[in-house]
C-alpha atoms as a PDB file:
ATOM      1  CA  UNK A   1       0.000   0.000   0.000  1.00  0.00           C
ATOM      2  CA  UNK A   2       1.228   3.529  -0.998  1.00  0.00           C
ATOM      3  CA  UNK A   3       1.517   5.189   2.377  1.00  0.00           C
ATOM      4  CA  UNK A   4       0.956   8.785   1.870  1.00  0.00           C
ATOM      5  CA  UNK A   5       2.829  12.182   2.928  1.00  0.00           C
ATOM      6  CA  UNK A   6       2.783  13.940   6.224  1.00  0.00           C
ATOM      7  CA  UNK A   7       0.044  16.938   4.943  1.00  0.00           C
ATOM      8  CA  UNK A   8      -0.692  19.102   8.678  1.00  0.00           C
ATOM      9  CA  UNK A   9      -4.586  18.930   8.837  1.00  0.00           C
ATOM     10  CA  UNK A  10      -4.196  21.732  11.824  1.00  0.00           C
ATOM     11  CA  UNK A  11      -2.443  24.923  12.922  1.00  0.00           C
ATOM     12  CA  UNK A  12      -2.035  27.398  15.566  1.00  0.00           C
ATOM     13  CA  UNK A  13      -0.095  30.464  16.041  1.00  0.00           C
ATOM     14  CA  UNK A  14       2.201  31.094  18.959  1.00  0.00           C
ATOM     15  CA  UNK A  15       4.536  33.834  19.692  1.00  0.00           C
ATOM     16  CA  UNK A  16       7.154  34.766  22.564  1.00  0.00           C
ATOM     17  CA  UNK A  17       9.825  36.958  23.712  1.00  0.00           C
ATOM     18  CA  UNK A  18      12.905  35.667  25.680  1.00  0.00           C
ATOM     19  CA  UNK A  19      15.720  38.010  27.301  1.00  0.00           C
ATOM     20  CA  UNK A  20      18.821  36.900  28.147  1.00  0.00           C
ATOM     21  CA  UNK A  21      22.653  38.212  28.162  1.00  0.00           C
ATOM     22  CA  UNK A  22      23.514  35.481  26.057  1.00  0.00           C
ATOM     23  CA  UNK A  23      21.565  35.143  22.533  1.00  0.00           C
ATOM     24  CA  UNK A  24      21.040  31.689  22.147  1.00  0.00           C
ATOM     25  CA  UNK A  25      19.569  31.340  25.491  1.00  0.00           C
ATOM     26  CA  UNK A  26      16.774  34.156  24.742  1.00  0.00           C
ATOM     27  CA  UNK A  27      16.020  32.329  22.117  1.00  0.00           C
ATOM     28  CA  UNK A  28      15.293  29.450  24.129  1.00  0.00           C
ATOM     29  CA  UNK A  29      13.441  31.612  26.516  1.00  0.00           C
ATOM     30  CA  UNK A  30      11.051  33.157  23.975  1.00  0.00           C
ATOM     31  CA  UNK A  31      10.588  29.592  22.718  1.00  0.00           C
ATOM     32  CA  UNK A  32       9.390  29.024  26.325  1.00  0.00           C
ATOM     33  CA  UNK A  33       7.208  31.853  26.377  1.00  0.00           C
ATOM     34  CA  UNK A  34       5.949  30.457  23.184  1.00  0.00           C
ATOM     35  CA  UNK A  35       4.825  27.241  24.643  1.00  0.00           C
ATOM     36  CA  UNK A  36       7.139  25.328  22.100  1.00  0.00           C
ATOM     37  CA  UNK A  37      10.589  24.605  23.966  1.00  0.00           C
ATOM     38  CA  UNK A  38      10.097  21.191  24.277  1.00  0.00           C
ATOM     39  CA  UNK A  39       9.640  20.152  20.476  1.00  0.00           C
ATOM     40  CA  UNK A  40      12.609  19.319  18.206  1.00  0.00           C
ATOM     41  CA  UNK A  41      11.199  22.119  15.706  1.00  0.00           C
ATOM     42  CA  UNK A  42      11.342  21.718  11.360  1.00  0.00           C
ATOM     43  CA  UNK A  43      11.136  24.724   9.654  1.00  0.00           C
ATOM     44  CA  UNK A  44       9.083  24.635   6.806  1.00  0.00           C
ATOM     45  CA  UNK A  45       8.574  26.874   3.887  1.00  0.00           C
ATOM     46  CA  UNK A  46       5.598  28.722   2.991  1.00  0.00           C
ATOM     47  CA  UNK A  47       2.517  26.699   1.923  1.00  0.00           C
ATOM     48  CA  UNK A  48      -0.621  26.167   4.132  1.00  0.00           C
ATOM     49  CA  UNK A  49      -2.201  23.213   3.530  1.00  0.00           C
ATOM     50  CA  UNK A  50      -5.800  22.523   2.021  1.00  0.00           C
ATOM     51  CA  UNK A  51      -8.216  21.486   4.463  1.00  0.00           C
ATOM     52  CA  UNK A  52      -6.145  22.793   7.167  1.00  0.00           C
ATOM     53  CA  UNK A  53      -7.970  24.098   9.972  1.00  0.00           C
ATOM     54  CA  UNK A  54      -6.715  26.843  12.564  1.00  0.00           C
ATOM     55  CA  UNK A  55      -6.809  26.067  16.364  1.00  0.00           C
ATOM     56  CA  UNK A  56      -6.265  27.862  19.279  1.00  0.00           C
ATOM     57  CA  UNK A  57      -2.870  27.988  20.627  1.00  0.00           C
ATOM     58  CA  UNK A  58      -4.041  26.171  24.072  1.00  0.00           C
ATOM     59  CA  UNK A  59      -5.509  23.125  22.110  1.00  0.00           C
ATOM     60  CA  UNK A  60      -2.202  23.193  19.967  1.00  0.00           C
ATOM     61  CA  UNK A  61       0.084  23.354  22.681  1.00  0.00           C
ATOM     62  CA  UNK A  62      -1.760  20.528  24.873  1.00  0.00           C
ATOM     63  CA  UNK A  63      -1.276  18.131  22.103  1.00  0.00           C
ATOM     64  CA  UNK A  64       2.862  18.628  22.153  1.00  0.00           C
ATOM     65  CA  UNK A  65       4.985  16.128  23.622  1.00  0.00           C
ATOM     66  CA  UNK A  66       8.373  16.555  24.786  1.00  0.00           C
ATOM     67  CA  UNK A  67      10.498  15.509  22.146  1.00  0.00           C
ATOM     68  CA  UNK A  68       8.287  15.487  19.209  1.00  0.00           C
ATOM     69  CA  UNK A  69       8.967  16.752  15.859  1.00  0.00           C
ATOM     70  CA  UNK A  70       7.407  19.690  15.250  1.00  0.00           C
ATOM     71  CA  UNK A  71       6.691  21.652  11.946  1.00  0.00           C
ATOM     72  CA  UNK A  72       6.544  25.168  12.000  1.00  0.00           C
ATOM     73  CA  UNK A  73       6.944  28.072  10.001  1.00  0.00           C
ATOM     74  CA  UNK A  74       8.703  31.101  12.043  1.00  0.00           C
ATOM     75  CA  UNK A  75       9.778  34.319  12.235  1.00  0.00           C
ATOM     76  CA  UNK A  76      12.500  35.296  14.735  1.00  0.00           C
ATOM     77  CA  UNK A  77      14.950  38.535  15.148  1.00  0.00           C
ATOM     78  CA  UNK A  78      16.812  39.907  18.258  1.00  0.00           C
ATOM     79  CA  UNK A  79      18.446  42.857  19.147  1.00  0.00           C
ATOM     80  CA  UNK A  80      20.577  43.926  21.971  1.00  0.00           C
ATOM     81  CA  UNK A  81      20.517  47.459  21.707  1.00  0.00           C
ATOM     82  CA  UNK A  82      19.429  48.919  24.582  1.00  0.00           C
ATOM     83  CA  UNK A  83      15.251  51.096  23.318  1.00  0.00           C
ATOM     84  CA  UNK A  84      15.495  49.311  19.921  1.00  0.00           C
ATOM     85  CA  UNK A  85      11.793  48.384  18.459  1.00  0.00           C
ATOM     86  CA  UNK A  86      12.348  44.272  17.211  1.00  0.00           C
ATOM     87  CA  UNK A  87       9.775  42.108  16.065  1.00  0.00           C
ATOM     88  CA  UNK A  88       8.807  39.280  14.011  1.00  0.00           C
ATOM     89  CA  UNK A  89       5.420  37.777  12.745  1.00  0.00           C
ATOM     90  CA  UNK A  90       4.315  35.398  10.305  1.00  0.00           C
ATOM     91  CA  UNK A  91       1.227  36.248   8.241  1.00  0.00           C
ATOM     92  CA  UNK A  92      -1.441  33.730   5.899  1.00  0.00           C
ATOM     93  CA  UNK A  93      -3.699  33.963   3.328  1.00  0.00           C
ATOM     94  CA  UNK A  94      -6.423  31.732   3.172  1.00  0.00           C
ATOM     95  CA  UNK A  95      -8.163  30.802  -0.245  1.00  0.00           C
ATOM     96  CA  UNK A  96     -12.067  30.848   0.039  1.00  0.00           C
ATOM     97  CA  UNK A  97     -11.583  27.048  -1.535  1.00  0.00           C
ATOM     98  CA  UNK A  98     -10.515  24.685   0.792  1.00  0.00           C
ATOM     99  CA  UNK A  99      -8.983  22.311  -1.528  1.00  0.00           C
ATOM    100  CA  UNK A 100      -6.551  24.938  -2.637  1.00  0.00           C
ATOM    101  CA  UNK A 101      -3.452  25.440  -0.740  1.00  0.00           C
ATOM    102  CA  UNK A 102      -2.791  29.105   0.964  1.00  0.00           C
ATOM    103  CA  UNK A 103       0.250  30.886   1.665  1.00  0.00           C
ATOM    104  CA  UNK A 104       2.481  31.769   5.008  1.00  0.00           C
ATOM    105  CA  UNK A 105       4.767  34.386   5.325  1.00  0.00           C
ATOM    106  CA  UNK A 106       7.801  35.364   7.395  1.00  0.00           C
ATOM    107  CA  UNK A 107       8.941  39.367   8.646  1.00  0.00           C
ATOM    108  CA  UNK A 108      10.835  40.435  10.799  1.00  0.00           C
ATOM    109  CA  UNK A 109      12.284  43.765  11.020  1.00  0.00           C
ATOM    110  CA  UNK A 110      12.845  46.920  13.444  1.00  0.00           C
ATOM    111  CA  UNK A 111      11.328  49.898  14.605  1.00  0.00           C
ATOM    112  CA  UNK A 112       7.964  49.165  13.062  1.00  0.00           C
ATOM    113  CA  UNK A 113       5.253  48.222  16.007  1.00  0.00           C
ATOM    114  CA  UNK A 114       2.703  45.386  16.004  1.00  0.00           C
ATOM    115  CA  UNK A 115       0.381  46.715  13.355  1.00  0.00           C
ATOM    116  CA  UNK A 116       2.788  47.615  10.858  1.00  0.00           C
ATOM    117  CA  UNK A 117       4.592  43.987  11.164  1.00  0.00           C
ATOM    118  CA  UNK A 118       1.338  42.343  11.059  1.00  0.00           C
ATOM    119  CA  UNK A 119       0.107  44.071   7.778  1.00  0.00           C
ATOM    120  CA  UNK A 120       3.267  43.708   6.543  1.00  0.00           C
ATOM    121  CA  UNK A 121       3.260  39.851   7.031  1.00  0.00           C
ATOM    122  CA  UNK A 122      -0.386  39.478   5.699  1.00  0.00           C
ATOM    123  CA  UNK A 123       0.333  41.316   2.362  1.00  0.00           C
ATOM    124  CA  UNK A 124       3.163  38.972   1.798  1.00  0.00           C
ATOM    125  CA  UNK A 125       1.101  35.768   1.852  1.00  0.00           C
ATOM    126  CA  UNK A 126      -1.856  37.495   0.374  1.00  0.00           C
ATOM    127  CA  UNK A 127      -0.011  38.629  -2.528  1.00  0.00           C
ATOM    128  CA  UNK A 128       1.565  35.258  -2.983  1.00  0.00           C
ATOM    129  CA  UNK A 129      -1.465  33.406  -2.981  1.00  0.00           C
ATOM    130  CA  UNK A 130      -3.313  36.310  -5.301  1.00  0.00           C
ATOM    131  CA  UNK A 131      -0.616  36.238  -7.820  1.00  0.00           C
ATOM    132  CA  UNK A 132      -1.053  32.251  -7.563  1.00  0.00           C
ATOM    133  CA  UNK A 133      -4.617  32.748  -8.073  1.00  0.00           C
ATOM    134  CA  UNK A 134      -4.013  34.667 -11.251  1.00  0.00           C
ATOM    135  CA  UNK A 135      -5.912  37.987  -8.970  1.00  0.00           C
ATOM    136  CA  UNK A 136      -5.476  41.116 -10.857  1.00  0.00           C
ATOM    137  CA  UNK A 137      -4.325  44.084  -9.198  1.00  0.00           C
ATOM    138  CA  UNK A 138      -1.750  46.987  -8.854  1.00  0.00           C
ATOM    139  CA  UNK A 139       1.505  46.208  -6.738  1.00  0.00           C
ATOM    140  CA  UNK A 140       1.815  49.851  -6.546  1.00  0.00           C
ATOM    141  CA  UNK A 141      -1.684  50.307  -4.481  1.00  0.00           C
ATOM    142  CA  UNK A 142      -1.177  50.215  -0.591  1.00  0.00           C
ATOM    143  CA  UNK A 143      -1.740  46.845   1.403  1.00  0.00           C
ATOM    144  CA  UNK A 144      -5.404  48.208   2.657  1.00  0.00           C
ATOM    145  CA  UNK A 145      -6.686  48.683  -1.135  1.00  0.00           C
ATOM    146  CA  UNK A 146      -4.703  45.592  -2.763  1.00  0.00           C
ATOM    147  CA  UNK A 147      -6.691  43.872   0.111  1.00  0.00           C
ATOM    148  CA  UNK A 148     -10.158  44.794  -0.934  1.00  0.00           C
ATOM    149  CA  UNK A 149      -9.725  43.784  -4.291  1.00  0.00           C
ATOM    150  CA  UNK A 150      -8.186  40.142  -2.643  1.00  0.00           C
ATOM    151  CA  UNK A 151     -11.360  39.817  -0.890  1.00  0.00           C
ATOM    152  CA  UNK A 152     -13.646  41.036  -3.121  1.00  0.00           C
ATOM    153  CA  UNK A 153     -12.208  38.796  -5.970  1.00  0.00           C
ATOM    154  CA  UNK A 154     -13.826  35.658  -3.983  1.00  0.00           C
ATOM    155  CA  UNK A 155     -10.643  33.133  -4.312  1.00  0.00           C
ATOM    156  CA  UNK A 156      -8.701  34.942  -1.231  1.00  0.00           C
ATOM    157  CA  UNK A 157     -11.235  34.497   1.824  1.00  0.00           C
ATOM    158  CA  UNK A 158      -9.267  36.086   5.065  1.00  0.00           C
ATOM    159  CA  UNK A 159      -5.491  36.822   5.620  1.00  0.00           C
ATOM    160  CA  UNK A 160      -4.306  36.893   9.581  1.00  0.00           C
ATOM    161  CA  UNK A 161      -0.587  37.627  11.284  1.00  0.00           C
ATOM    162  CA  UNK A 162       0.836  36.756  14.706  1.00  0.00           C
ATOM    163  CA  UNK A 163       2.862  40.126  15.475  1.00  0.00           C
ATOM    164  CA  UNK A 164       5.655  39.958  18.169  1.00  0.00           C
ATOM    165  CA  UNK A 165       7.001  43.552  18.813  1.00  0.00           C
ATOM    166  CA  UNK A 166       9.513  44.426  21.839  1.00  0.00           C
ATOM    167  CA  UNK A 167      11.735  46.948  22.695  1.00  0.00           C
ATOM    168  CA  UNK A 168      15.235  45.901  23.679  1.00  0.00           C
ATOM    169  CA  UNK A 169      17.231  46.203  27.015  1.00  0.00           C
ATOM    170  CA  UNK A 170      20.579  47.162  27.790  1.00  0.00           C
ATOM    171  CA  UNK A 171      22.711  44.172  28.673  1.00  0.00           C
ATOM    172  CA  UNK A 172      20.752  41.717  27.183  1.00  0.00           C
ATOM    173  CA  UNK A 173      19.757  40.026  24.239  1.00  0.00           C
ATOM    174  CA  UNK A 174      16.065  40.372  23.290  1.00  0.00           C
ATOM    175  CA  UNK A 175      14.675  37.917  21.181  1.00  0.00           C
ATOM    176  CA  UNK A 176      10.862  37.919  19.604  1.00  0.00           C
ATOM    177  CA  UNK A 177       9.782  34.512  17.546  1.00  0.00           C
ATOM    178  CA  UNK A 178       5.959  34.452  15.863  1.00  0.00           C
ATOM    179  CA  UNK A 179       5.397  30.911  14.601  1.00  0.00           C
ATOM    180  CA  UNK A 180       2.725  29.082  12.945  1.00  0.00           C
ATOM    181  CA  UNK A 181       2.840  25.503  14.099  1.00  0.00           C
ATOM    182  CA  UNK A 182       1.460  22.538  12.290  1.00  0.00           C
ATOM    183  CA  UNK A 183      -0.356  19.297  14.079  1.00  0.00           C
ATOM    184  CA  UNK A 184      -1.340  15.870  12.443  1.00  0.00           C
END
């Protein structure tokens, strides 16, 4: 019998921020205050399966185990500059078909606050999956108006991020991580 592919039939979004005066270890600490330090994370690229269904992040994270492989798409950034604005958050695009595939995104970048990140990471995976779509519209229009015509074309049904915006502190490493995680 042909055994077939792992395809995620769920997701979740998490996010943290760790602190520490060494970098790798507020990494692991925003991990932690992701709810994810315990999985042996795989990144994955950019693709969100058909029939996938979103989840809250408490039923996600109660289904872990210690140990487990765990694929994820993330976006991470740190700083250790002491009043320095750093974020990261990944954004999707959902097609109003289910049996089409939508689109994640990664950003991460500095001095631009929760809102700006966000929108930022939406119109990424919204204008991947329009352009997959064959959705016609100007690049040169601002996210707001490229995303009426996205939803008002019918194929793209919603778009949502998972922001993660911190300032940093002096003496320490400030990390931010916004992941979207994927479940059997």
């Amino acid at each position: 019998m042909l055994q077939r592919p792992f395809v995620p039939s769920r997701a979740f979004f998490t996010r943290g921020i760790g602190r520490h005066k060494n970098k790798l270890q507020s990494f692991e600490l925003a991990l932690r205050d992701a709810g994810i330090e315990k999985q042996n994370l795989v990144y994955v690229s950019s693709i969100y399966p058909p029939y996938c269904k979103m989840i809250s992040v408490q039923e996600g994270i109660s289904e872990l185990l210690p140990g487990e492989l765990t694929f994820c798409v993330m976006a991470r950034n740190a700083t250790n500059e002491k009043g320095r604005l750093v974020g990261s958050a990944v954004g999707m695009a959902f097609p109003a078909d289910e049996s089409q595939y939508g689109y994640i995104s990664e950003h991460h970048a500095f001095g631009a606050d929760e809102t700006e990140i966000g929108d930022f990471a939406e119109d990424l995976a919204s204008t991947m999956l329009a352009t997959t779509l064959g959705i016609d519209f100007d690049p040169e229009k601002d996210y707001d108006e490229r995303r009426q015509i996205y939803m008002m074309s019918g194929q793209i049904v919603d778009s949502a991020s998972a922001p993660c915006v911190t300032t940093g502190v002096a003496g320490l490493w400030t990390t931010t991580i916004s992941v979207a995680v994927f479940l059997p």
